[in-house]
C-alpha atoms as a PDB file:
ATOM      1  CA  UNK A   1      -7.978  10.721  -7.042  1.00  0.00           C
ATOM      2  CA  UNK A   2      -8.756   7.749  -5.291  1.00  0.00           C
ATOM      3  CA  UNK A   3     -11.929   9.101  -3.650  1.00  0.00           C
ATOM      4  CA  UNK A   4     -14.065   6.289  -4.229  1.00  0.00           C
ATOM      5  CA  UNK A   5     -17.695   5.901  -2.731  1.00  0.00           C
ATOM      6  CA  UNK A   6     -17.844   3.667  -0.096  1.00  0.00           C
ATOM      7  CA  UNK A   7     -20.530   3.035   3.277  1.00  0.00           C
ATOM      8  CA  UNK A   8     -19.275   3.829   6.606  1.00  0.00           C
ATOM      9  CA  UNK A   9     -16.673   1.645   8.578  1.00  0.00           C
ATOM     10  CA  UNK A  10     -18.628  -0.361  11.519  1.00  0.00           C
ATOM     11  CA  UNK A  11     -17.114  -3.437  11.183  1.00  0.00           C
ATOM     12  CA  UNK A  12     -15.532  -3.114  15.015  1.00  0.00           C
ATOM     13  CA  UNK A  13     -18.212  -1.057  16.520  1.00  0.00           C
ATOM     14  CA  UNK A  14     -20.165  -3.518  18.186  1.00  0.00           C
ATOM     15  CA  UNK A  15     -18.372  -5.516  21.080  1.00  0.00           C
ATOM     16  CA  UNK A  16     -17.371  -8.790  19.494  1.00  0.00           C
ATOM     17  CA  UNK A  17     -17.444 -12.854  21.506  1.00  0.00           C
ATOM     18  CA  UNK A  18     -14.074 -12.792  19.478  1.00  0.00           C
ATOM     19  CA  UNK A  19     -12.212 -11.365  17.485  1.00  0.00           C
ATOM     20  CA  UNK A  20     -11.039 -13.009  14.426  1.00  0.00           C
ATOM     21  CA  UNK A  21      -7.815 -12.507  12.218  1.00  0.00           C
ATOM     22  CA  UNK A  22      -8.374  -9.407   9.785  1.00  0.00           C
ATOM     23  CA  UNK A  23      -9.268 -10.350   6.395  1.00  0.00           C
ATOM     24  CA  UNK A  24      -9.822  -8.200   2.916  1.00  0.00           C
ATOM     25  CA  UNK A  25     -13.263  -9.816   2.349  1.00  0.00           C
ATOM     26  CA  UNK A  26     -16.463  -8.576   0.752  1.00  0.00           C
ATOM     27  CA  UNK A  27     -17.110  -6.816   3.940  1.00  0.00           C
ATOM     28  CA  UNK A  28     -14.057  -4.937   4.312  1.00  0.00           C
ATOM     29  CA  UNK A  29     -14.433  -4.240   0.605  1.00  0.00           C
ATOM     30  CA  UNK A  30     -17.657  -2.325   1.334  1.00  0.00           C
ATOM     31  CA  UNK A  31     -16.409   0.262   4.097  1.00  0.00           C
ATOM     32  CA  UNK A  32     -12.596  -0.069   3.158  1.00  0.00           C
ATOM     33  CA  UNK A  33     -12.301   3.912   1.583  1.00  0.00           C
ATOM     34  CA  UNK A  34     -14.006   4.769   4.032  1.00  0.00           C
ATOM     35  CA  UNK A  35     -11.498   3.169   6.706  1.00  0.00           C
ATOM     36  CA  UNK A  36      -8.510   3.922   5.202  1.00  0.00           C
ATOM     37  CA  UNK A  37      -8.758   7.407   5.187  1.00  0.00           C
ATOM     38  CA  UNK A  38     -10.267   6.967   8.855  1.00  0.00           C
ATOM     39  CA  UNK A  39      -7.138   5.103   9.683  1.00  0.00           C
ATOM     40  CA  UNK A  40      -4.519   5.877   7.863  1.00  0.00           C
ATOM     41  CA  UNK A  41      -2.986   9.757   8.443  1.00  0.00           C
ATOM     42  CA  UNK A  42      -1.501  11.094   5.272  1.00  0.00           C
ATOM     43  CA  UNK A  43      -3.215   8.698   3.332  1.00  0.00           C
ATOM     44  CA  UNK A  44      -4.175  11.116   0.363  1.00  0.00           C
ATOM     45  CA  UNK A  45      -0.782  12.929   0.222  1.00  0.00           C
ATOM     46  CA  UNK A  46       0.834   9.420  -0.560  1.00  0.00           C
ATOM     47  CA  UNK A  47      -1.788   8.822  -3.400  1.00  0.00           C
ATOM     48  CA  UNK A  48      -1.045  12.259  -5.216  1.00  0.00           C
ATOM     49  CA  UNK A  49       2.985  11.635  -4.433  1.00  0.00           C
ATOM     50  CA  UNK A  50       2.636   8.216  -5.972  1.00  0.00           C
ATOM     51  CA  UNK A  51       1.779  10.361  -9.368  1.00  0.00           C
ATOM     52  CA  UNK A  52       4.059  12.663  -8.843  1.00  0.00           C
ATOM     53  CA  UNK A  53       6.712   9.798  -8.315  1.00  0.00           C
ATOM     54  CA  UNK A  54       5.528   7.804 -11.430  1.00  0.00           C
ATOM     55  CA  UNK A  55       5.738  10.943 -13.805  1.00  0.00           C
ATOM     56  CA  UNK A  56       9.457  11.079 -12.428  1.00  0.00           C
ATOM     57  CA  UNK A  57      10.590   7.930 -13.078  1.00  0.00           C
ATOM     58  CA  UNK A  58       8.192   5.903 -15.175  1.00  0.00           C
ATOM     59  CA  UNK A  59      10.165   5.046 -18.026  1.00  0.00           C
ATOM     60  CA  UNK A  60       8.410   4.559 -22.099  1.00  0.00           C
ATOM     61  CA  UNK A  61       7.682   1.236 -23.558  1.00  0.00           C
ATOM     62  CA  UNK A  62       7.862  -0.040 -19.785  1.00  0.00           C
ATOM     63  CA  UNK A  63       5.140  -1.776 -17.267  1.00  0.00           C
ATOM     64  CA  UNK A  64       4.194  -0.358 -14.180  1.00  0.00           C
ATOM     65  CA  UNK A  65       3.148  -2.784 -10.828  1.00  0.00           C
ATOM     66  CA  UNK A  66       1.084  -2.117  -8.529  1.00  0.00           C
ATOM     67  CA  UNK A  67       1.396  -4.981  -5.381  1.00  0.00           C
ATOM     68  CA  UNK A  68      -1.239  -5.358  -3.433  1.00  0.00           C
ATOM     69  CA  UNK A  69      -3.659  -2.899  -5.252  1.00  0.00           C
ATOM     70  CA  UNK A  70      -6.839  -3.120  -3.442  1.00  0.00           C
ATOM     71  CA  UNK A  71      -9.459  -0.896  -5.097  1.00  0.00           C
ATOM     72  CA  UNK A  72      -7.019   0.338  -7.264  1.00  0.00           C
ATOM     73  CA  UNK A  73      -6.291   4.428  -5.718  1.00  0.00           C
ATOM     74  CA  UNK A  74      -3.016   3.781  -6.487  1.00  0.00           C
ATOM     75  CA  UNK A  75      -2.798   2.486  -9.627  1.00  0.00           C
ATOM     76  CA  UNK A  76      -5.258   5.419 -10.821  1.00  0.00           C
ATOM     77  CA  UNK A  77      -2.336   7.367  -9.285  1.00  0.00           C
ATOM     78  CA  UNK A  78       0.153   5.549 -11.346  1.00  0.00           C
ATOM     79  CA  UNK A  79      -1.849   5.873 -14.709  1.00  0.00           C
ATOM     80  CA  UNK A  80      -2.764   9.655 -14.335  1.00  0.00           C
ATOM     81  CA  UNK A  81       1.578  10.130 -13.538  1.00  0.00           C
ATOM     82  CA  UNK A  82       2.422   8.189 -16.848  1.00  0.00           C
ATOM     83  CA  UNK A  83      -0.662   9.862 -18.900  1.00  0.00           C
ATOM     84  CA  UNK A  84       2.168  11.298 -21.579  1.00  0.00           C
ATOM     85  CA  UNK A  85       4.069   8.278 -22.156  1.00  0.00           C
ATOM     86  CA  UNK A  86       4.348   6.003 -24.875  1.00  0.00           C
ATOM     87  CA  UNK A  87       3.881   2.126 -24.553  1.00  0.00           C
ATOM     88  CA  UNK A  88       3.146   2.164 -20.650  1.00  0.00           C
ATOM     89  CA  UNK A  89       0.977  -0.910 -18.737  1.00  0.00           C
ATOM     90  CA  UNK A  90       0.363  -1.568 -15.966  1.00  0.00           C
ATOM     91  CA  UNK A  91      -0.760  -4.464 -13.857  1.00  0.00           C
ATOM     92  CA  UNK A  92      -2.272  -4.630 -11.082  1.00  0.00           C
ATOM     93  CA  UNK A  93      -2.444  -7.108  -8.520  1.00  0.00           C
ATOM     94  CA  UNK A  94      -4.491  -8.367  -5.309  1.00  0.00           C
ATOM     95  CA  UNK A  95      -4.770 -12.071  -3.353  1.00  0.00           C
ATOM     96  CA  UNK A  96      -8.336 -10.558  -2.399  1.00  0.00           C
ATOM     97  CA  UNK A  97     -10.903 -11.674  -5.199  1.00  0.00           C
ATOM     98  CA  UNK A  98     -13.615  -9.117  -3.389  1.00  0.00           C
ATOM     99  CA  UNK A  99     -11.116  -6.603  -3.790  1.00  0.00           C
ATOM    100  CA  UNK A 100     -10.172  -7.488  -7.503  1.00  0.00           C
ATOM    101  CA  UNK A 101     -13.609  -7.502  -8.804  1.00  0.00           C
ATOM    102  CA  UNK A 102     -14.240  -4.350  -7.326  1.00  0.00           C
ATOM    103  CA  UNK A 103     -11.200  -2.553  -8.320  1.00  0.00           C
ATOM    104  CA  UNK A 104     -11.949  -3.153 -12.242  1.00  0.00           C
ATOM    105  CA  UNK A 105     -15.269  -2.008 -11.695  1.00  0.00           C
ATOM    106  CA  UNK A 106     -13.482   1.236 -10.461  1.00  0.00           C
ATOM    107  CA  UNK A 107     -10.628   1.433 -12.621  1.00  0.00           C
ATOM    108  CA  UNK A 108     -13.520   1.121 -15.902  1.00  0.00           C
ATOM    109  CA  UNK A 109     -14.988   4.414 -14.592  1.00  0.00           C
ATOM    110  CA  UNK A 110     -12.174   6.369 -15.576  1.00  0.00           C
ATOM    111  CA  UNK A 111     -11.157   7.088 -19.305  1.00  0.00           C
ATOM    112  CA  UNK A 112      -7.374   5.904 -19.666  1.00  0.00           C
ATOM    113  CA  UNK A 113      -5.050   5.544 -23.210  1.00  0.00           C
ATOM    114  CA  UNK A 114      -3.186   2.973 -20.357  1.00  0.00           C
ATOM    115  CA  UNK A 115      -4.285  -0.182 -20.801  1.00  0.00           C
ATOM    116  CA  UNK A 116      -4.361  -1.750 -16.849  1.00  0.00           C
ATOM    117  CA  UNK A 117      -4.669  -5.845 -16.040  1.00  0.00           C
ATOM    118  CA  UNK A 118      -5.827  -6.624 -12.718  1.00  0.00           C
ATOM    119  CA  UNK A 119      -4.957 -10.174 -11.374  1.00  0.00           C
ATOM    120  CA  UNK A 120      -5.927 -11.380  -8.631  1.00  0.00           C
ATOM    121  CA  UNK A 121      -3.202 -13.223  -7.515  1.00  0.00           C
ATOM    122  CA  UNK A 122      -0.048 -13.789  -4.477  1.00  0.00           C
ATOM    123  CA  UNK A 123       2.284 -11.380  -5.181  1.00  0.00           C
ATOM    124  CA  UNK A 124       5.563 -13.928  -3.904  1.00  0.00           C
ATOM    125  CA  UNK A 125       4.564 -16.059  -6.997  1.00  0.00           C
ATOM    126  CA  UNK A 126       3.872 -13.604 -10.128  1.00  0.00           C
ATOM    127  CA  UNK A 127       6.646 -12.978 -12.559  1.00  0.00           C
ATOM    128  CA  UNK A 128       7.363  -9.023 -13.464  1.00  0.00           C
ATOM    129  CA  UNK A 129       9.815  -8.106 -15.829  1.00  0.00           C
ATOM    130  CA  UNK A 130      10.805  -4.881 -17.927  1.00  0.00           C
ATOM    131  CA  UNK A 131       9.220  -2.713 -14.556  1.00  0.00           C
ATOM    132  CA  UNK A 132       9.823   1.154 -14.335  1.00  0.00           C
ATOM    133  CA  UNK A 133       7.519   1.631 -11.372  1.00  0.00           C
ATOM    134  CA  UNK A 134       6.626  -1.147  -8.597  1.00  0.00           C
ATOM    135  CA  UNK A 135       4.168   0.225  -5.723  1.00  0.00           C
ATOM    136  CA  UNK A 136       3.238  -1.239  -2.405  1.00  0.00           C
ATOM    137  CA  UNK A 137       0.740   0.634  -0.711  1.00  0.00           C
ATOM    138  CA  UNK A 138       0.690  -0.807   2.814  1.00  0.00           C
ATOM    139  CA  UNK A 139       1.858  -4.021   1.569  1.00  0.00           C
ATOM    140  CA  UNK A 140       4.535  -5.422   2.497  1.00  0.00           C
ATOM    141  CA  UNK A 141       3.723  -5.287   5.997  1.00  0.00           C
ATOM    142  CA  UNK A 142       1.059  -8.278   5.285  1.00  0.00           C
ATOM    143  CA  UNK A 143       3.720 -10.912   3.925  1.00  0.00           C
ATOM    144  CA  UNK A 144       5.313 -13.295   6.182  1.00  0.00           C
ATOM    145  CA  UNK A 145       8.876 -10.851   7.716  1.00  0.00           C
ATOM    146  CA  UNK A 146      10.845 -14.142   6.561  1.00  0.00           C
ATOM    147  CA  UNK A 147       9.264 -13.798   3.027  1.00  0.00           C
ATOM    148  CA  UNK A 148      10.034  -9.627   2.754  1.00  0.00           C
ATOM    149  CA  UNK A 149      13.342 -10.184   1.374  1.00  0.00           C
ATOM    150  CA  UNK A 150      12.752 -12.363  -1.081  1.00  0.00           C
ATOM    151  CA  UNK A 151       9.714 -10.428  -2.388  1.00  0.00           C
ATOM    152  CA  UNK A 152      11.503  -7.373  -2.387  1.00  0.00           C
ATOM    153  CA  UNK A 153      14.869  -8.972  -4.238  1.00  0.00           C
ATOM    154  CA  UNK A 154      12.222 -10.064  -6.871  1.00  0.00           C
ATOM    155  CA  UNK A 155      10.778  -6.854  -7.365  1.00  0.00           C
ATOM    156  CA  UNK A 156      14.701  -5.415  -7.602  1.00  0.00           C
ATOM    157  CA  UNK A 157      15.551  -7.851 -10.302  1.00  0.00           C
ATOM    158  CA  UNK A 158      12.229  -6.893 -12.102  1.00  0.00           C
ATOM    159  CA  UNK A 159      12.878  -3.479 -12.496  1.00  0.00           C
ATOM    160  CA  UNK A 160      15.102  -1.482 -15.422  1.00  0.00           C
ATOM    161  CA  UNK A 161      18.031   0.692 -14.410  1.00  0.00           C
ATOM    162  CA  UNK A 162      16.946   3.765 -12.882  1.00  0.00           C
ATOM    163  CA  UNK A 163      13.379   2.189 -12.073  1.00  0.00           C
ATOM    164  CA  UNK A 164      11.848   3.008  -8.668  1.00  0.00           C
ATOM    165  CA  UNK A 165      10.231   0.802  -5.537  1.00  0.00           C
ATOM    166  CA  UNK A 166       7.689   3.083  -4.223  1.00  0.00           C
ATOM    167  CA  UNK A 167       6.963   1.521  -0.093  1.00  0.00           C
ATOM    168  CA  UNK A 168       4.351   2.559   2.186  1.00  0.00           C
ATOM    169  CA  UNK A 169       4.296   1.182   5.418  1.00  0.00           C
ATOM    170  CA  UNK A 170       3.678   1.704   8.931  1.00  0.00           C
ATOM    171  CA  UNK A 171       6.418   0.661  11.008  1.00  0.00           C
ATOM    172  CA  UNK A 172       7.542   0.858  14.931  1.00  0.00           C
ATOM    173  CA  UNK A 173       9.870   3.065  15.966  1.00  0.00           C
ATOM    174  CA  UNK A 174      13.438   1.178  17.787  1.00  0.00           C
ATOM    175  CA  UNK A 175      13.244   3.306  20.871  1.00  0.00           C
ATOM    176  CA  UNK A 176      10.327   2.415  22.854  1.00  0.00           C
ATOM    177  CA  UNK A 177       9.446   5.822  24.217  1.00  0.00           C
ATOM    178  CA  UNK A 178       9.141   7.358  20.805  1.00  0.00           C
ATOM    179  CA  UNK A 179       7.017   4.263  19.368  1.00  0.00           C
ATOM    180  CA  UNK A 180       4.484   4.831  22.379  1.00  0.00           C
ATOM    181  CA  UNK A 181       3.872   8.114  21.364  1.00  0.00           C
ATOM    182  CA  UNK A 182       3.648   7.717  17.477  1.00  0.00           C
ATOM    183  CA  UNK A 183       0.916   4.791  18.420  1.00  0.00           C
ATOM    184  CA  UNK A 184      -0.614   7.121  20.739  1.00  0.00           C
ATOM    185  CA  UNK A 185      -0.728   9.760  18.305  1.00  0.00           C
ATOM    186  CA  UNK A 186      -2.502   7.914  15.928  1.00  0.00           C
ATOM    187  CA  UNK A 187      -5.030   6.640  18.108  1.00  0.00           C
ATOM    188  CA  UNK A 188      -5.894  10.511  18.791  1.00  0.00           C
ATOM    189  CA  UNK A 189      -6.088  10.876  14.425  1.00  0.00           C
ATOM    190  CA  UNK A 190      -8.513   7.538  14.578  1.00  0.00           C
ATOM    191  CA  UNK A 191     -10.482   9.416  17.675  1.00  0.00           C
ATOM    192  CA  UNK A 192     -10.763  12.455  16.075  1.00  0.00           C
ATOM    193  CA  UNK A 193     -11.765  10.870  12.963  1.00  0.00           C
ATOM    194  CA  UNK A 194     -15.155   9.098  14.964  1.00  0.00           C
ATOM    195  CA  UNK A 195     -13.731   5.722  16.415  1.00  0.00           C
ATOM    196  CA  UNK A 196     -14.569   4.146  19.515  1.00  0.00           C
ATOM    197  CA  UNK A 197     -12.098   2.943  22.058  1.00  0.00           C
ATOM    198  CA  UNK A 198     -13.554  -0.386  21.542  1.00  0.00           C
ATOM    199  CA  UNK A 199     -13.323  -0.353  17.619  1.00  0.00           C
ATOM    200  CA  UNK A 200      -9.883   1.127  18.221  1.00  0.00           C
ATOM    201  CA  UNK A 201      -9.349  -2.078  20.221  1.00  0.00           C
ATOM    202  CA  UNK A 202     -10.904  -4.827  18.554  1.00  0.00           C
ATOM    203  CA  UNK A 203      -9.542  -3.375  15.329  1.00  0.00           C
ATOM    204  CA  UNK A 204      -6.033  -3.704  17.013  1.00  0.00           C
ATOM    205  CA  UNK A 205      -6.480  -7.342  18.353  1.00  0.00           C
ATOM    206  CA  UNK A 206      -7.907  -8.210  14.576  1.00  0.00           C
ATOM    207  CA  UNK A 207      -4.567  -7.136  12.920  1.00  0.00           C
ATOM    208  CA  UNK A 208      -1.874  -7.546  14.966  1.00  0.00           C
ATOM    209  CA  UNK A 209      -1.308 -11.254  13.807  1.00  0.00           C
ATOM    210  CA  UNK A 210      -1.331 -10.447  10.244  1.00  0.00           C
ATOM    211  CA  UNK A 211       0.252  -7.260   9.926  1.00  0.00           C
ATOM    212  CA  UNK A 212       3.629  -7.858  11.336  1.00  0.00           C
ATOM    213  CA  UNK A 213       5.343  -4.191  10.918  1.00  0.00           C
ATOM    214  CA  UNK A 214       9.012  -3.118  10.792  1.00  0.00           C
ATOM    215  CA  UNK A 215      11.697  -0.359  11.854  1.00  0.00           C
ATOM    216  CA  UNK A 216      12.755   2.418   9.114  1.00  0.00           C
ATOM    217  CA  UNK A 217      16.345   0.823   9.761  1.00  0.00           C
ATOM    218  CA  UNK A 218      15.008  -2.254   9.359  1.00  0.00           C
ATOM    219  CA  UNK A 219      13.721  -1.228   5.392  1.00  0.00           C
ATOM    220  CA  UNK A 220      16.589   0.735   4.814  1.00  0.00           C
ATOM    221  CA  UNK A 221      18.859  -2.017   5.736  1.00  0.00           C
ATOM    222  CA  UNK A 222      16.709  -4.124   3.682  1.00  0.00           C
ATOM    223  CA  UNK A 223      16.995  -2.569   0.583  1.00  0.00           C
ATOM    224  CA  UNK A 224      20.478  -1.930   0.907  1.00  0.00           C
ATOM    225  CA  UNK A 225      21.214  -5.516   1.110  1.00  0.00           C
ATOM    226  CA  UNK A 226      18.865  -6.215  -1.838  1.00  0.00           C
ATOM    227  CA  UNK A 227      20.976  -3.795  -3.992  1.00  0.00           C
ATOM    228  CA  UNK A 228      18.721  -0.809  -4.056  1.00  0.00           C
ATOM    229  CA  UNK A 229      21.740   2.150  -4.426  1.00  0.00           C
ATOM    230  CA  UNK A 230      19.253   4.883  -2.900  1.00  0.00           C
ATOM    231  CA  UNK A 231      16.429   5.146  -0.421  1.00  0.00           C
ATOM    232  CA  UNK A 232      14.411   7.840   1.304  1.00  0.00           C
ATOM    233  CA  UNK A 233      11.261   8.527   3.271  1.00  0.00           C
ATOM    234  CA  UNK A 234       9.426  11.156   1.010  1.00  0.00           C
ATOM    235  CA  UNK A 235       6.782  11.338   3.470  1.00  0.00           C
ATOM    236  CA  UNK A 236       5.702  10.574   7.084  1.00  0.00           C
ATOM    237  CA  UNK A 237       3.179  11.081   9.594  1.00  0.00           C
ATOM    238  CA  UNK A 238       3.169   9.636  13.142  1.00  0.00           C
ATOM    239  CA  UNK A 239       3.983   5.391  12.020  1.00  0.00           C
ATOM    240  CA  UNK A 240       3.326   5.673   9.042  1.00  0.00           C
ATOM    241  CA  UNK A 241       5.912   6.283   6.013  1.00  0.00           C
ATOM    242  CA  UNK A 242       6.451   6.437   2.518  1.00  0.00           C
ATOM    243  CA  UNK A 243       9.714   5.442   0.761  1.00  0.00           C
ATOM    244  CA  UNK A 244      11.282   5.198  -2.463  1.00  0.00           C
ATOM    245  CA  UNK A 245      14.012   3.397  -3.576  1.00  0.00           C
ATOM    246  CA  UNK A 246      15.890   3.655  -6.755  1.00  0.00           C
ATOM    247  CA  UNK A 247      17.452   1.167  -8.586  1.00  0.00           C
END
């Protein structure tokens, strides 16, 4: 699930005059499997927990979001959890128009009863409504911090009683000592996984103005204020998490 061919990730291997703002272009789109799983520890485990989560608490005759959808692991997560329901959609959605286009070519190469639209669109301005299951796979952390809340009250209000936010993110830790190890710790997993100190680097410099990441407090607090009656990480390893919040 969500294995998806893809070329290898040297966007940051050769030393770069500058390094520019990261951006989900055509070729990020090329290598971006390939870099996730590089990058991002865990990163399978929350794909197969995202279907075990949406057979939970998807709900019949209801439509299923997935924010920020990329090349569309997740939502093929989503569709194989809600395989034996009646009346399910779900819509996908991405700001990324390389991204988009190739995550309907991806999403056509599996069979599905579930009928899937893919928009590419922000996901501050789309209306959702009558929502059982809203996922954001390393989302969030891209919008604006002063725009989370909003977002996130939206996505509240969208979904039905007893519907579930399902949040991956990395975040920081609050106590400085334990942050510098979880960041060291994943530079070891991106090491051992074949990157460079300088693609480590430039990678770093690249993101660090657009991905602006929070505490777990921080979320918690978050939700709590938005209304969400539960939340828990369901998974973690080193900065990164995976949350769920119920409604």
């Amino acid at each position: 699930m969500g294995q998806f061919d893809s070329k290898p990730d040297a966007i940051f291997a050769e030393p770069l005059s500058k390094v520019s703002d990261f951006v989900f272009d055509q070729r990020v789109v090329e290598v971006f499997p390939d870099m996730i799983n590089r990058s991002v520890p865990g990163y399978q485990s929350i794909l197969q927990g995202i279907g075990q989560l949406t057979q939970r608490f998807a709900q019949a005759d209801s439509v299923l979001y997935d924010l920020g959808c990329s090349l569309g692991a997740a939502t093929l997560a989503m569709r194989q959890g809600a395989k034996d329901l009646a009346g399910v959609s779900i819509v996908a959605v991405d700001n990324s128009a390389a991204m988009v286009e190739r995550c309907r070519l991806h999403l056509d190469g599996y069979r599905s009863e579930i009928p899937v639209h893919v928009e590419c669109a922000d996901i501050r301005a789309i209306e959702m409504a009558n929502a059982s299951v809203i996922t954001m796979n390393f989302t969030l952390q891209f919008v604006p911090p002063e725009q989370r809340q909003d977002v996130l009250q939206r996505i509240y209000d969208a979904l039905n009683p007893g519907g579930v936010l399902l949040l991956a993110e990395k975040f920081r830790s609050a106590d400085p000592t334990m942050d510098a190890v979880l960041v060291d710790l994943h530079h070891e997993f991106k090491r051992a996984n074949g990157y460079s100190e300088l693609e480590i680097s430039q990678k770093r410099a690249a993101i660090e103005n657009v991905m602006r990441i929070d505490t777990l407090e921080a979320h918690h607090e978050r939700l709590r204020e938005i209304g969400f009656a539960h939340s828990q990480v369901w998974f973690q390893c080193y900065n990164f998490a995976a949350l769920l919040a119920v409604k």
